[in-house]
Every structure is written in structure tokens, then in C-alpha cells.
N, C-alpha and C. Protein backbone atom coordinates (compact mmCIF):
# COMPACT_ATOMS: atom_id res chain seq x y z
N UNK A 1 -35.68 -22.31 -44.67
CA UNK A 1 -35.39 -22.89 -43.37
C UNK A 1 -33.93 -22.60 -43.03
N UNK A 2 -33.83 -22.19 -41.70
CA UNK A 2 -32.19 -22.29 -41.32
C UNK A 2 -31.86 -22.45 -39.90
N UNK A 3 -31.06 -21.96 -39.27
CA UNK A 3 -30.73 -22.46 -37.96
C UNK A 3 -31.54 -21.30 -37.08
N UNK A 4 -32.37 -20.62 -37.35
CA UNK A 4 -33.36 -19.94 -36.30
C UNK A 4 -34.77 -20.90 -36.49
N UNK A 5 -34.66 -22.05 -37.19
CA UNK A 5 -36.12 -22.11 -37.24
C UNK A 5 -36.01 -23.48 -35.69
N UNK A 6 -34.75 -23.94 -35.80
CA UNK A 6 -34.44 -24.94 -34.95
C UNK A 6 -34.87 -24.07 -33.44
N UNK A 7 -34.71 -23.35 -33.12
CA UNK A 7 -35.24 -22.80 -32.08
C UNK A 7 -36.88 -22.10 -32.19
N UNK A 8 -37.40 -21.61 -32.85
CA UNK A 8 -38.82 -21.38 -33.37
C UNK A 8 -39.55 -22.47 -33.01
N UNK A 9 -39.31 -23.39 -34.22
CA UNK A 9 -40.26 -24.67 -34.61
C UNK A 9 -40.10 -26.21 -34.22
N UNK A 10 -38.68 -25.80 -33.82
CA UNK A 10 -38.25 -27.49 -32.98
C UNK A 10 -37.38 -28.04 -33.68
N UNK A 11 -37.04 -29.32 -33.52
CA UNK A 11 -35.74 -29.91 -34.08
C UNK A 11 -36.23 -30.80 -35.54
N UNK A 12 -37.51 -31.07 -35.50
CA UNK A 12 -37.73 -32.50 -36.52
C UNK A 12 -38.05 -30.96 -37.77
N UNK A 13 -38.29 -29.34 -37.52
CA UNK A 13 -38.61 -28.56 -38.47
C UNK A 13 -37.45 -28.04 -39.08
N UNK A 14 -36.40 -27.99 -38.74
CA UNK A 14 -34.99 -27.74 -39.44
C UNK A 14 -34.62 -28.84 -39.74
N UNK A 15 -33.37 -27.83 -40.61
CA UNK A 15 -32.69 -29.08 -41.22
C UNK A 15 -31.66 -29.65 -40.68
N UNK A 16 -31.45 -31.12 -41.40
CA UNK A 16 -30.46 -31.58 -40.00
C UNK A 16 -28.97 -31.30 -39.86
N UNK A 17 -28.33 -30.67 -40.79
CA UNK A 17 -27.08 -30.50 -40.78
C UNK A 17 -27.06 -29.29 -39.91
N UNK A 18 -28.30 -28.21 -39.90
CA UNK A 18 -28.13 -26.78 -39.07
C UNK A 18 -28.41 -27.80 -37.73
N UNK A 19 -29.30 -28.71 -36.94
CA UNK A 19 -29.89 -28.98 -35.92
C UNK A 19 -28.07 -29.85 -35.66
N UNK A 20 -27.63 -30.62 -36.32
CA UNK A 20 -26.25 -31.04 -35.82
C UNK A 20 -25.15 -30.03 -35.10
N UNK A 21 -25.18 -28.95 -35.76
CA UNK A 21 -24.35 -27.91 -35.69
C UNK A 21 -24.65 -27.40 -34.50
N UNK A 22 -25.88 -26.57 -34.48
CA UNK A 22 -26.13 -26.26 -33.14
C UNK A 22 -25.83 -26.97 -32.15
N UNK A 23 -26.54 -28.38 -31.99
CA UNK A 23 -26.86 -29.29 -30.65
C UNK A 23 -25.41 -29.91 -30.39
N UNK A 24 -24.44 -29.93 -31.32
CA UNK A 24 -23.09 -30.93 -31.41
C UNK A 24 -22.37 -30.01 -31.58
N UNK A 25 -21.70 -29.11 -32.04
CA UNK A 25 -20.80 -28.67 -32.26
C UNK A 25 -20.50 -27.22 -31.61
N UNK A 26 -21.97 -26.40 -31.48
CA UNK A 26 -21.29 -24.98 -30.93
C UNK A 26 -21.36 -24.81 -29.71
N UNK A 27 -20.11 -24.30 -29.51
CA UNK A 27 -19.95 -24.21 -27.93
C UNK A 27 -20.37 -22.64 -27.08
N UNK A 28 -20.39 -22.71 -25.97
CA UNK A 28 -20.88 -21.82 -25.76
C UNK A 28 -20.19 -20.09 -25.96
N UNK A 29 -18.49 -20.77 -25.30
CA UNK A 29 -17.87 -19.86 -25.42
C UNK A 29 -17.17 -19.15 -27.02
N UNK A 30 -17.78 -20.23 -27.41
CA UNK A 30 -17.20 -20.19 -28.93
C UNK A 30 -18.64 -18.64 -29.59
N UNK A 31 -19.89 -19.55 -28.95
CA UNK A 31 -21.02 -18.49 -29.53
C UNK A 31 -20.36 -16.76 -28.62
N UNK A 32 -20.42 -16.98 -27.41
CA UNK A 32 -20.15 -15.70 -26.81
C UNK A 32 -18.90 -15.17 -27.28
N UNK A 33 -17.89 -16.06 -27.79
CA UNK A 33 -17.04 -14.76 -29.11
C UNK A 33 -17.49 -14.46 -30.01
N UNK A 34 -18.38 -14.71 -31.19
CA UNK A 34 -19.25 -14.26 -32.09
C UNK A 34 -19.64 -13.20 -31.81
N UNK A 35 -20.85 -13.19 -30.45
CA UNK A 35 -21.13 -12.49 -30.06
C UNK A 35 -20.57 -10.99 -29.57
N UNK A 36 -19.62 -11.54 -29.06
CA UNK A 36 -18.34 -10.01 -28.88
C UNK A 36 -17.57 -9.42 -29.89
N UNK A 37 -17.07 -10.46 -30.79
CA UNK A 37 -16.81 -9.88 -32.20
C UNK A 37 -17.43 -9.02 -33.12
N UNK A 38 -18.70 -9.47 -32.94
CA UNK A 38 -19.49 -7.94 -33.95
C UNK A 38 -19.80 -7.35 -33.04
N UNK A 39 -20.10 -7.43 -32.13
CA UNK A 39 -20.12 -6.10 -30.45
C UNK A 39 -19.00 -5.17 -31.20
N UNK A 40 -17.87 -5.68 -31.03
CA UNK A 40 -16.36 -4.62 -31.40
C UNK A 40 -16.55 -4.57 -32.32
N UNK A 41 -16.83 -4.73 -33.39
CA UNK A 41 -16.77 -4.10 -34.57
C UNK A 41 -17.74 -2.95 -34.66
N UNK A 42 -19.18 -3.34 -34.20
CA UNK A 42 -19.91 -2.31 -33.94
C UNK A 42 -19.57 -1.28 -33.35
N UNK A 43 -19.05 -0.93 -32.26
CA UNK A 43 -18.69 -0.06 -31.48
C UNK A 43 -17.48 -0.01 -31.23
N UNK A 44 -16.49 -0.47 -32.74
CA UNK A 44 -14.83 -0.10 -32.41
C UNK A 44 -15.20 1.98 -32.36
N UNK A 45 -15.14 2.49 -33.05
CA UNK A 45 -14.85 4.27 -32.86
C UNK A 45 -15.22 4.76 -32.02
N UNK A 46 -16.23 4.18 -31.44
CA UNK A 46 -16.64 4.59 -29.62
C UNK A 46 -15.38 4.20 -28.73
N UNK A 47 -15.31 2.95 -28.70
CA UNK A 47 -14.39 1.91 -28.11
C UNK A 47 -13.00 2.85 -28.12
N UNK A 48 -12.38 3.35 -29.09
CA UNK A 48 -11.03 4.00 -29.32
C UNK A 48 -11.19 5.16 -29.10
N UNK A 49 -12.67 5.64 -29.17
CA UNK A 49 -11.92 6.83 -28.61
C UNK A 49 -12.31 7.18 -27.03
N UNK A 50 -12.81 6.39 -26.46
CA UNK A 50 -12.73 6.07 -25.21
C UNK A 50 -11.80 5.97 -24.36
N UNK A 51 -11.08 4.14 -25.14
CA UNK A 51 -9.81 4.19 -24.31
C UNK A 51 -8.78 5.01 -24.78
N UNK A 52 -8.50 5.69 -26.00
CA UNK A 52 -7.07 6.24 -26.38
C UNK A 52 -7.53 7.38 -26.06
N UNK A 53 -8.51 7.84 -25.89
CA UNK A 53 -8.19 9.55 -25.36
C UNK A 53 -8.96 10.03 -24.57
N UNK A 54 -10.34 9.63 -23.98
CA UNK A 54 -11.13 10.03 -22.61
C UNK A 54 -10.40 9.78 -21.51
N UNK A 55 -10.27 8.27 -21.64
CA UNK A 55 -9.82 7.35 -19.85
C UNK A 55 -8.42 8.28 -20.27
N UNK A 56 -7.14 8.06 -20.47
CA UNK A 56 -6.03 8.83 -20.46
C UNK A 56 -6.54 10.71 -20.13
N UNK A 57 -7.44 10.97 -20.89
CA UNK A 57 -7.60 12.56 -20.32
C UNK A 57 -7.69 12.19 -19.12
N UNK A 58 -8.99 11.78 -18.71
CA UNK A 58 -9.67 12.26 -17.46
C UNK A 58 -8.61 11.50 -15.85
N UNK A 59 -8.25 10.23 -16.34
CA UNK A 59 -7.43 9.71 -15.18
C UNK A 59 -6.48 10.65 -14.38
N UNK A 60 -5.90 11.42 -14.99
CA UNK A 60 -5.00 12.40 -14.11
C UNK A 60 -4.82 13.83 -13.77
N UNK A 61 -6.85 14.15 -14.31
CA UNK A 61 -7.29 14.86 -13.65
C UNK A 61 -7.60 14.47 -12.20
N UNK A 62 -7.70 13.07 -11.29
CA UNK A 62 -7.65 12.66 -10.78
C UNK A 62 -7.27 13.00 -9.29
N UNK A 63 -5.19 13.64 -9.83
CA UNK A 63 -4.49 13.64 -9.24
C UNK A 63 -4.17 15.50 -9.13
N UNK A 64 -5.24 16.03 -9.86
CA UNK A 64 -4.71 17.51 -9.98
C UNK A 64 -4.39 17.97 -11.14
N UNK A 65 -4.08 17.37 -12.50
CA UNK A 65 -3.38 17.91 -13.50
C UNK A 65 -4.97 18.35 -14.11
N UNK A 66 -4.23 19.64 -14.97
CA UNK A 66 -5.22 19.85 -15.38
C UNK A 66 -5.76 19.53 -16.72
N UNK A 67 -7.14 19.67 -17.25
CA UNK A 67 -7.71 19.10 -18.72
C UNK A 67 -7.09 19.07 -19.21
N UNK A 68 -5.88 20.16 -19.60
CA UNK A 68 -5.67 20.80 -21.34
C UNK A 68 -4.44 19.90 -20.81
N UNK A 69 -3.46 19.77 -19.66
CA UNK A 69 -2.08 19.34 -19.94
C UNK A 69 -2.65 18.02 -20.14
N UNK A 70 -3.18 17.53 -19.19
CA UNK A 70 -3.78 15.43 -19.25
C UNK A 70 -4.14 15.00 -20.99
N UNK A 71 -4.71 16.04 -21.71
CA UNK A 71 -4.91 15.56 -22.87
C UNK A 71 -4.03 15.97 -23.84
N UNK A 72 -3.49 16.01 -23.84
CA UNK A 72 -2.17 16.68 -24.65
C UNK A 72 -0.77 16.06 -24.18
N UNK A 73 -0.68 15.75 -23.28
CA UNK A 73 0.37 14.67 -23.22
C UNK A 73 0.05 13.39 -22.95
N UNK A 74 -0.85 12.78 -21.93
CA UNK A 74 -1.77 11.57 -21.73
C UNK A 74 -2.54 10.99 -23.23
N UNK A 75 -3.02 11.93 -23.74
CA UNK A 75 -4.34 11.05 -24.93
C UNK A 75 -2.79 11.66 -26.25
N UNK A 76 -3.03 12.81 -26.59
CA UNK A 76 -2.27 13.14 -27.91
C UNK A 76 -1.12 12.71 -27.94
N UNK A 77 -0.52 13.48 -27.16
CA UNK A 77 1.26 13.18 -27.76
C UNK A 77 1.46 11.86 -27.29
N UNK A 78 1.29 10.72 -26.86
CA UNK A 78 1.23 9.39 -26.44
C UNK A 78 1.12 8.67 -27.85
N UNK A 79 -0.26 9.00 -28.06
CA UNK A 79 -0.77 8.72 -29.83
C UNK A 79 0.01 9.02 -30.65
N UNK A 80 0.14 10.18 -31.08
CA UNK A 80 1.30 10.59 -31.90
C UNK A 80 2.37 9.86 -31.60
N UNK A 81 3.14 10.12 -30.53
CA UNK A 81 4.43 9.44 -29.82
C UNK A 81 4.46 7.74 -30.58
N UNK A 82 3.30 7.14 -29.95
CA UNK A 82 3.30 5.62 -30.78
C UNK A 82 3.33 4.89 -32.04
N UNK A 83 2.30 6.46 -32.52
CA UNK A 83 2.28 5.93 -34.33
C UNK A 83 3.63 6.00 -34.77
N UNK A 84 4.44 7.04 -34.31
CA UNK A 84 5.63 7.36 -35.23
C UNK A 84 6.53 6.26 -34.62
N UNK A 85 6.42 5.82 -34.00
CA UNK A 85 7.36 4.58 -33.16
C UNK A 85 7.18 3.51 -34.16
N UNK A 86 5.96 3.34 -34.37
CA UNK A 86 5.50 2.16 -35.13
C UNK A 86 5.38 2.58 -36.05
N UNK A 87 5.63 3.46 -37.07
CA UNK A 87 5.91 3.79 -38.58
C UNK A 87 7.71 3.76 -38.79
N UNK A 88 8.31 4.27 -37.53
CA UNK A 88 9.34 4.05 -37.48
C UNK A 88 10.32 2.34 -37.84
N UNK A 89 9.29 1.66 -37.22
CA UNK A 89 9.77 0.56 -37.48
C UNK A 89 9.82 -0.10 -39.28
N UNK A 90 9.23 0.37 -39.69
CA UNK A 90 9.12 -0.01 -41.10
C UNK A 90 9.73 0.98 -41.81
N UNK A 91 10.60 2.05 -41.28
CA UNK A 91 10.93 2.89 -42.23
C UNK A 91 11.97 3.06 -41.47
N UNK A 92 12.79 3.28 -40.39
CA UNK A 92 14.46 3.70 -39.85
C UNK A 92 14.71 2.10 -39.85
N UNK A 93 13.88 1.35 -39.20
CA UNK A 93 14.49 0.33 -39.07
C UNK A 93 14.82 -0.71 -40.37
N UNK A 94 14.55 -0.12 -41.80
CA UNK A 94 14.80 -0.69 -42.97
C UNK A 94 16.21 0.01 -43.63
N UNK A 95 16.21 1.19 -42.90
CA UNK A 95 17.53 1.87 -43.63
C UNK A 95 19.11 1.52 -42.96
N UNK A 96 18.70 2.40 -41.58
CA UNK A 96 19.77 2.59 -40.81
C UNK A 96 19.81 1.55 -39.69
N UNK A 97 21.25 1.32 -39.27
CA UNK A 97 21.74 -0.15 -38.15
C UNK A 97 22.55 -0.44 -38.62
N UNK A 98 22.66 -1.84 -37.87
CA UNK A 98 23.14 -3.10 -38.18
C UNK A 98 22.84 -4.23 -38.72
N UNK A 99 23.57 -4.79 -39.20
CA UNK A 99 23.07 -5.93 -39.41
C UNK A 99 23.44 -7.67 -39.44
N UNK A 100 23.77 -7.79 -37.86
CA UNK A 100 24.38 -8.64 -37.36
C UNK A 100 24.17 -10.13 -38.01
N UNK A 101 23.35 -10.25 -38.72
CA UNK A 101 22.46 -11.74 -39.07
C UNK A 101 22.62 -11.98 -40.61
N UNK A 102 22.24 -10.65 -40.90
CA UNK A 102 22.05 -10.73 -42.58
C UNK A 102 22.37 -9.43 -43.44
N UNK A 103 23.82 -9.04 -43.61
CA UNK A 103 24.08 -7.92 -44.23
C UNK A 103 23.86 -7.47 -45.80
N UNK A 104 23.01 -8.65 -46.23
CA UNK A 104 22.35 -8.40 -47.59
C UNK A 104 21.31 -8.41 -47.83
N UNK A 105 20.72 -7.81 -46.92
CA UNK A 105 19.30 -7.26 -46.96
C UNK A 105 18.78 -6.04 -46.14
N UNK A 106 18.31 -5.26 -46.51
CA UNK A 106 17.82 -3.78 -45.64
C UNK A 106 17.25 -3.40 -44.49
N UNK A 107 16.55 -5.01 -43.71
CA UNK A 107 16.39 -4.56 -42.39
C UNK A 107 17.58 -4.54 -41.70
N UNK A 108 17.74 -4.24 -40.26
CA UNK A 108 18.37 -3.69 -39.70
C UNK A 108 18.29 -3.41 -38.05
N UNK A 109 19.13 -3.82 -37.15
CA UNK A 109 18.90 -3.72 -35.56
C UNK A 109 19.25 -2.21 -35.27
N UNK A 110 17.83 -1.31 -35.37
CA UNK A 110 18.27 -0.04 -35.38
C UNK A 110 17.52 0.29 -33.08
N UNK A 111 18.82 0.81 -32.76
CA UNK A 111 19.02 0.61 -31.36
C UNK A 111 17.82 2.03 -30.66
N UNK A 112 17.22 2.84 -32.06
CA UNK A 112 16.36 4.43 -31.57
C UNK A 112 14.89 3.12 -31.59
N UNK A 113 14.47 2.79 -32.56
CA UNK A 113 13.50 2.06 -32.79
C UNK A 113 13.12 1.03 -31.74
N UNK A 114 14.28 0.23 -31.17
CA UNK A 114 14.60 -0.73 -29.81
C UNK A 114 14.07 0.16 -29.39
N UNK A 115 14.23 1.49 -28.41
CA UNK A 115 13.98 2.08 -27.55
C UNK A 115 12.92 2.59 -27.70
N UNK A 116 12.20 3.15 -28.65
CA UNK A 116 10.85 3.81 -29.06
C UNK A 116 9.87 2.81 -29.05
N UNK A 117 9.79 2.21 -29.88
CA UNK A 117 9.18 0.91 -29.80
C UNK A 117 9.04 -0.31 -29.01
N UNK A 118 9.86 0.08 -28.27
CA UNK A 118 10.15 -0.86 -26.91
C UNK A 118 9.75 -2.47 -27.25
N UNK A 119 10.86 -2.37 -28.03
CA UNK A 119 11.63 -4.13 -28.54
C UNK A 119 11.26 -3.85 -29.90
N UNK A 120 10.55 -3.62 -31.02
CA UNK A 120 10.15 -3.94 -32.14
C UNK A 120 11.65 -3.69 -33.44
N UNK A 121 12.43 -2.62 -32.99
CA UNK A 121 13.19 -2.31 -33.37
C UNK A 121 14.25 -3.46 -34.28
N UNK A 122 14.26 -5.17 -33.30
CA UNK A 122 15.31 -5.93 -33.52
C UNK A 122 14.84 -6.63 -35.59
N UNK A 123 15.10 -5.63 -36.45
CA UNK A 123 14.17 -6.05 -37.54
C UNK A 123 15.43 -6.76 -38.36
N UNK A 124 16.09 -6.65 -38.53
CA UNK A 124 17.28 -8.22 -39.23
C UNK A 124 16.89 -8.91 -38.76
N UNK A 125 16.84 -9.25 -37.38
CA UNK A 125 17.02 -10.86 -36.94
C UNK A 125 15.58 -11.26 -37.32
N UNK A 126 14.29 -9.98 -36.92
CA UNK A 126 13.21 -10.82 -37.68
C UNK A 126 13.14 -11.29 -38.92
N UNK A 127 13.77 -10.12 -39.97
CA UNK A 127 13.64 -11.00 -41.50
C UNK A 127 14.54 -11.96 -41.48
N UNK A 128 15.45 -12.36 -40.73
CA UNK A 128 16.15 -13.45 -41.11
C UNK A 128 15.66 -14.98 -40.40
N UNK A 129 14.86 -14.73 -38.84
CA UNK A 129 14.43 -15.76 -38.65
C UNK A 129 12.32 -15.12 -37.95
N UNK A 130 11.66 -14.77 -39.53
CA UNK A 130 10.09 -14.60 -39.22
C UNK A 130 9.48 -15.85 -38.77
N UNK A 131 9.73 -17.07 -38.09
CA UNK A 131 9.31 -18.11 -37.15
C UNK A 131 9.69 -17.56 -36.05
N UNK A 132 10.29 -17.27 -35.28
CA UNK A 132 10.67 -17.20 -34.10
C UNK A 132 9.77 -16.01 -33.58
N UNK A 133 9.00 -16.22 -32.54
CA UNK A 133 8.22 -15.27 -31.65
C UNK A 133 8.53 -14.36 -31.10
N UNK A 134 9.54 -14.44 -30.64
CA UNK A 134 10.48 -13.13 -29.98
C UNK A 134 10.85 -12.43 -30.96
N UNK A 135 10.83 -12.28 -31.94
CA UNK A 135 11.59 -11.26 -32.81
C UNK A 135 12.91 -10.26 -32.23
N UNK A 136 13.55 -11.08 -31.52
CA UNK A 136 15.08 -10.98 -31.20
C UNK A 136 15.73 -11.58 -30.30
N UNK A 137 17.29 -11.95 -30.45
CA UNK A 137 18.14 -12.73 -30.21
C UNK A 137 17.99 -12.42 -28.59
N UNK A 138 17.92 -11.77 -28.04
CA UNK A 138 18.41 -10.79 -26.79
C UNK A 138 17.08 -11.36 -25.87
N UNK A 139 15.88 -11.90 -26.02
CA UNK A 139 15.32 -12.22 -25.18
C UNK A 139 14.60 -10.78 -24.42
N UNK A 140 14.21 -10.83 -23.32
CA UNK A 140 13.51 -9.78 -22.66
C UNK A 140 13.89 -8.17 -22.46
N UNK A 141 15.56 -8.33 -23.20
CA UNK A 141 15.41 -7.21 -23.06
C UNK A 141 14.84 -5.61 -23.89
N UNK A 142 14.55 -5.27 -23.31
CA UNK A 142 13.55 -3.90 -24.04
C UNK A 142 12.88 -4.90 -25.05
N UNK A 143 11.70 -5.42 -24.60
CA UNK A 143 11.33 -6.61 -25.85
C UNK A 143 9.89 -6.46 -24.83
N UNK A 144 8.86 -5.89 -24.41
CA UNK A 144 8.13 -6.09 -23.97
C UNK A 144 6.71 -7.04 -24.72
N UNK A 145 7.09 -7.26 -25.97
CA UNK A 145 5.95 -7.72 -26.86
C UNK A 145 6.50 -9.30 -26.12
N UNK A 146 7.51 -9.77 -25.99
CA UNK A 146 7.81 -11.03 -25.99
C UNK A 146 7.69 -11.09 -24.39
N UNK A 147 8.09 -10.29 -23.96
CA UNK A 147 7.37 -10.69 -21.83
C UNK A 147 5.84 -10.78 -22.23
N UNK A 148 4.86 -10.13 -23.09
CA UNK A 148 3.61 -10.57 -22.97
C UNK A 148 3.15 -11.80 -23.07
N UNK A 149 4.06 -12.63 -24.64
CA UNK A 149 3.49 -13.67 -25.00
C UNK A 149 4.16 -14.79 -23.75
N UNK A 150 5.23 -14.31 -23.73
CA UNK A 150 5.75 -15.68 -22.34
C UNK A 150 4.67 -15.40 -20.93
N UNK A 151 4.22 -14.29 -21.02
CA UNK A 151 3.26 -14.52 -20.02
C UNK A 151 1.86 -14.53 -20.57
N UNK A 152 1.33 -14.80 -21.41
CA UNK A 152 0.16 -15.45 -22.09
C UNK A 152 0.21 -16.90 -22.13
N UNK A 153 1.50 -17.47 -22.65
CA UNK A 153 2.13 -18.85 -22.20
C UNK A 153 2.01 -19.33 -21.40
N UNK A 154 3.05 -18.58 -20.22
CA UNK A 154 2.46 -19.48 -18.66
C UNK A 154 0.78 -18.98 -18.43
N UNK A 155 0.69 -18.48 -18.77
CA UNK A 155 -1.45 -18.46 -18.16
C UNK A 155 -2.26 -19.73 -19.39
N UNK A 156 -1.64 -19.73 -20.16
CA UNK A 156 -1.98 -21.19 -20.97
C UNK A 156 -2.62 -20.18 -22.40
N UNK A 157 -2.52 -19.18 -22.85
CA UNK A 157 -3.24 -18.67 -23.52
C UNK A 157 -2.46 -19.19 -25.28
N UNK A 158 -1.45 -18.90 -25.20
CA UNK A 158 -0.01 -19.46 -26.46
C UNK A 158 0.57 -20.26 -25.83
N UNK A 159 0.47 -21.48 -26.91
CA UNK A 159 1.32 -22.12 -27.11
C UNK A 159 2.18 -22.45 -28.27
N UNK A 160 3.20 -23.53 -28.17
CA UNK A 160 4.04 -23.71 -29.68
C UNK A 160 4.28 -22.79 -30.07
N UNK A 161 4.98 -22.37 -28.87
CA UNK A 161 6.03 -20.93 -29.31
C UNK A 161 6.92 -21.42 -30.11
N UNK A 162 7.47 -21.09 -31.61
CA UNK A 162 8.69 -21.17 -32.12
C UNK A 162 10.16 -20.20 -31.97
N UNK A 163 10.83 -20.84 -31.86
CA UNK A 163 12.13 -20.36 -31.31
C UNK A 163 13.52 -20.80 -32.04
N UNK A 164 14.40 -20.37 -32.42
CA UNK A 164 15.32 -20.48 -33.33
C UNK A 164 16.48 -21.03 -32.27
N UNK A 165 17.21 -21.79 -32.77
CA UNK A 165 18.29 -22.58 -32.00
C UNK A 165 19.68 -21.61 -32.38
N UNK A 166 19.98 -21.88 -30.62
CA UNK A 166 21.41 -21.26 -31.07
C UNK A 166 22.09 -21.47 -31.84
N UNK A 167 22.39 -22.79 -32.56
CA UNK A 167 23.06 -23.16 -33.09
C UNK A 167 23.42 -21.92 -34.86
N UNK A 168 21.69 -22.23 -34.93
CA UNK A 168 21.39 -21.69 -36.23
C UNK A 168 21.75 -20.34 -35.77
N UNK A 169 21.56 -19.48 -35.05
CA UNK A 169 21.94 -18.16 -35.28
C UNK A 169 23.38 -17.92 -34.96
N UNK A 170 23.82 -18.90 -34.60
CA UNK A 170 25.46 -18.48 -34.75
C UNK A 170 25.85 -18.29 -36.13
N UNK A 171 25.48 -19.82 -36.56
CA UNK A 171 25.50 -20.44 -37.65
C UNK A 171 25.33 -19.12 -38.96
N UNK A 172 24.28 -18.50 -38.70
CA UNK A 172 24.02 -17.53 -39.93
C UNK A 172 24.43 -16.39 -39.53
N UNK A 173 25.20 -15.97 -38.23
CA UNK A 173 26.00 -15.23 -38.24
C UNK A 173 27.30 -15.15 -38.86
N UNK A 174 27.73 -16.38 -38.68
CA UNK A 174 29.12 -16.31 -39.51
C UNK A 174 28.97 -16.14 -41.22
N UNK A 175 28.22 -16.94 -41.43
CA UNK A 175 27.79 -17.10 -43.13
C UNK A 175 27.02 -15.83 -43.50
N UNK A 176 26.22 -15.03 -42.98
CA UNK A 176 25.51 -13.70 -43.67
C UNK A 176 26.38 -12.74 -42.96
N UNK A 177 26.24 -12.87 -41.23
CA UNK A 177 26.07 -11.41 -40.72
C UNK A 177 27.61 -10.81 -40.55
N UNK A 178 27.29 -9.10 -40.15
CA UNK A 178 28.54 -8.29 -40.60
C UNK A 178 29.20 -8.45 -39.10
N UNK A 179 29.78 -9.41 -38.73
CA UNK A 179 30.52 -9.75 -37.53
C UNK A 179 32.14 -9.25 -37.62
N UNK A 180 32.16 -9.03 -38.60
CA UNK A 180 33.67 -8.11 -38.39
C UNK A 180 33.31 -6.98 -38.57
N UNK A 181 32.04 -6.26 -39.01
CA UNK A 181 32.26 -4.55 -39.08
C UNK A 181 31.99 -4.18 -37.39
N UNK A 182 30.95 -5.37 -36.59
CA UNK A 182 30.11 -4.67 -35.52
C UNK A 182 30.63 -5.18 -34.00
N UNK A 183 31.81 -6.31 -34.93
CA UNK A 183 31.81 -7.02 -33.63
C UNK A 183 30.68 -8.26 -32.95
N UNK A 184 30.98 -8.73 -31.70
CA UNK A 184 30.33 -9.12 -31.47
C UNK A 184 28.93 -9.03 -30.88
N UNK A 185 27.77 -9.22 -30.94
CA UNK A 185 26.51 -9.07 -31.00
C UNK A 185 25.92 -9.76 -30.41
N UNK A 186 24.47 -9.86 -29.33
CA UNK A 186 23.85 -10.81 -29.24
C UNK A 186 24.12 -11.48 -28.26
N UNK A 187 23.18 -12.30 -27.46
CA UNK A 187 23.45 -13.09 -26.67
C UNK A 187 24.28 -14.25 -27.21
N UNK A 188 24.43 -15.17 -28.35
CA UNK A 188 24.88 -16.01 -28.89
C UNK A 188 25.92 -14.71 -29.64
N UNK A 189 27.72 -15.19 -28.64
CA UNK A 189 28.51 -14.24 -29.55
C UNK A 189 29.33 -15.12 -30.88
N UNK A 190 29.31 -14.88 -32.21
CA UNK A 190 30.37 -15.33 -32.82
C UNK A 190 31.75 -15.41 -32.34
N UNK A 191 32.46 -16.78 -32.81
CA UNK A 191 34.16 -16.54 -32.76
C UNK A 191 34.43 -16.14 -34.03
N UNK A 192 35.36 -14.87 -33.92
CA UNK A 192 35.84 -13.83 -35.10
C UNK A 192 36.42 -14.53 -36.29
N UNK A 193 36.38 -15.86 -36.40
CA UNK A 193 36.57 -16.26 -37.50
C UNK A 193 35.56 -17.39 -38.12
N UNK A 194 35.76 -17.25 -39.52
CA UNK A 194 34.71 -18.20 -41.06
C UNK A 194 35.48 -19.47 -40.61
N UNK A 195 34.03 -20.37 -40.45
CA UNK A 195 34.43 -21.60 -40.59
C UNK A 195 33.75 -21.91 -41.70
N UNK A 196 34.62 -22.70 -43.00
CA UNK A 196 33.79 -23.39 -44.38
C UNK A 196 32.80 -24.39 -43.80
């Protein structure tokens, strides 16, 4: 017996913890994500290669361009272009930068990665504060991951955004970060001198 027989055979023929579940607890929209969840899983390699390289080909044939350029700069080099952006981040942005927050450790505010990655780049301030949602001091700029979630926010989608207080990132600027090699940094600037 299980929770298909509750629909088969009726409610007094299942059992009652499956007949609770159903009738009390699942919601609808809750079932219709189930439902879409193994949808996408089923048909993620259709799904990707749909949107990452058909719709991008064919859209700007549209306008005149032709097959071979639309897919080769639209679907490929886009792809390419992104992975290495985002491999980039785990690999330039661990070596080379700054490191305004925390100069004893290997991430790093590497400013090619900022720009490639369009915001992911700010990787000190993430390892130094991984609560904070924005993953950088600087707010919106070149930070497009964090304009999404503030606008997922106001549409009600996230909430209990965590966010690091100025205080504290001054604070661990003076005590970790390299504020005399780089200067000042950041929307929150240090004063050039250690307070004990």
C-alpha cells in the first residue's frame, strides 16, 4: 500500500500517515515543483543546448547576421568567454590582487576577474566575510549577481539577506588588511593608522 492507492481505492484503503500527507500537508505548488524538477532533470541536455546555443544562434539571424558568425560569437565564444571567467575566479582571483581585508590568505580583489565576471571577482572580502550576500564591500558596482538578489528581494523572492556592518569591515581592515601597501579601498575607507 502507498500513497497511489489513496487515490485508486479511497481514503479508509491507505494508510493513514500517506492519506495525512496528501490531504494536509501537500500543497499544490509545492507538488507542481516536484513536478518540474524531474521535468529538468529529464530534459536538462535538450534544455542547454537549446538555450546556450540554438536561441543565441538563430536570434540574430533575425537581424541579418549570418549562421556561421551568430554561432560563433553568440552560442561559442560567449560559452567559452564565461567558463573561463568563471574558472578564472577560482584560479587569478586566488593568486593575483589585493588584499584589502585579509592579507594572510590567497584570495584576492583581482580588478580583470571584477570585470570578466562581472562582480564575482571581489574574492578576499568573500573569504573574509562568506555571510554576507553581496560578496563585496562596493555594493552594485560591476556586482550584477547582487542587483539580482536585491531585486528578487523587492519582488519578495529572498529574504534575510545577511550583510556585514561597517563597523566590522573597517574594523578587519585595520587588524588583517594591507591598508598601507593599497591605500585606501572600498566604500568604508580606513584612517591610515592601527588602533590597539
Amino acid at each position: 500500500m502507498n500513497a497511489s492507492t489513496f487515490y485508486n481505492e479511497g481514503v479508509f484503503h491507505s494508510r493513514l500517515p500517506d492519506t495525512f500527507f496528501f490531504v494536509f500537508n501537500l500543497k499544490f505548488t509545492k507538488f507542481l515543483s516536484i513536478i518540474l524538477l524531474q521535468r529538468s532533470k529529464e530534459y536538462y541536455l535538450p534544455l542547454v543546448v537549446l538555450i546556450c546555443f540554438i536561441i543565441p544562434t538563430l536570434l540574430p539571424t533575425l537581424w541579418g547576421e549570418t549562421l556561421w558568425n551568430a554561432f560563433f560569437i553568440c552560442a561559442a565564444f560567449r560559452y567559452v568567454w564565461t567558463l573561463n571567467m568563471t574558472w578564472l575566479v577560482n584560479s587569478a582571483a586566488h593568486f593575483w590582487g589585493r588584499h584589502p581585508y585579509d592579507n594572510t590568505i590567497k584570495p584576492a580583489e583581482n580588478l580583470f576577474t571584477v570585470y570578466g565576471a562581472v562582480g564575482e571577482g571581489f574574492h578576499n572580502y568573500h573569504h573574509v566575510f562568506p555571510w554576507d550576500y553581496r560578496a563585496s564591500e562596493l555594493g552594485f558596482r560591476f556586482n550584477l549577481t547582487t542587483i539580482f538578489i536585491d531585486l528578487m528581494a523587492a519582488l519578495g523572492q529572498a529574504y534575510d539577506l545577511k550583510q556585514v556592518s561597517t563597523e566590522m569591515v573597517i574594523s578587519r581592515k585595520h587588524r588583517t588588511g594591507d591598508i598601507y601597501q593599497y591605500g585606501n579601498y572600498g566604500r568604508y575607507n580606513p584612517i591610515h593608522s592601527k588602533t590597539s
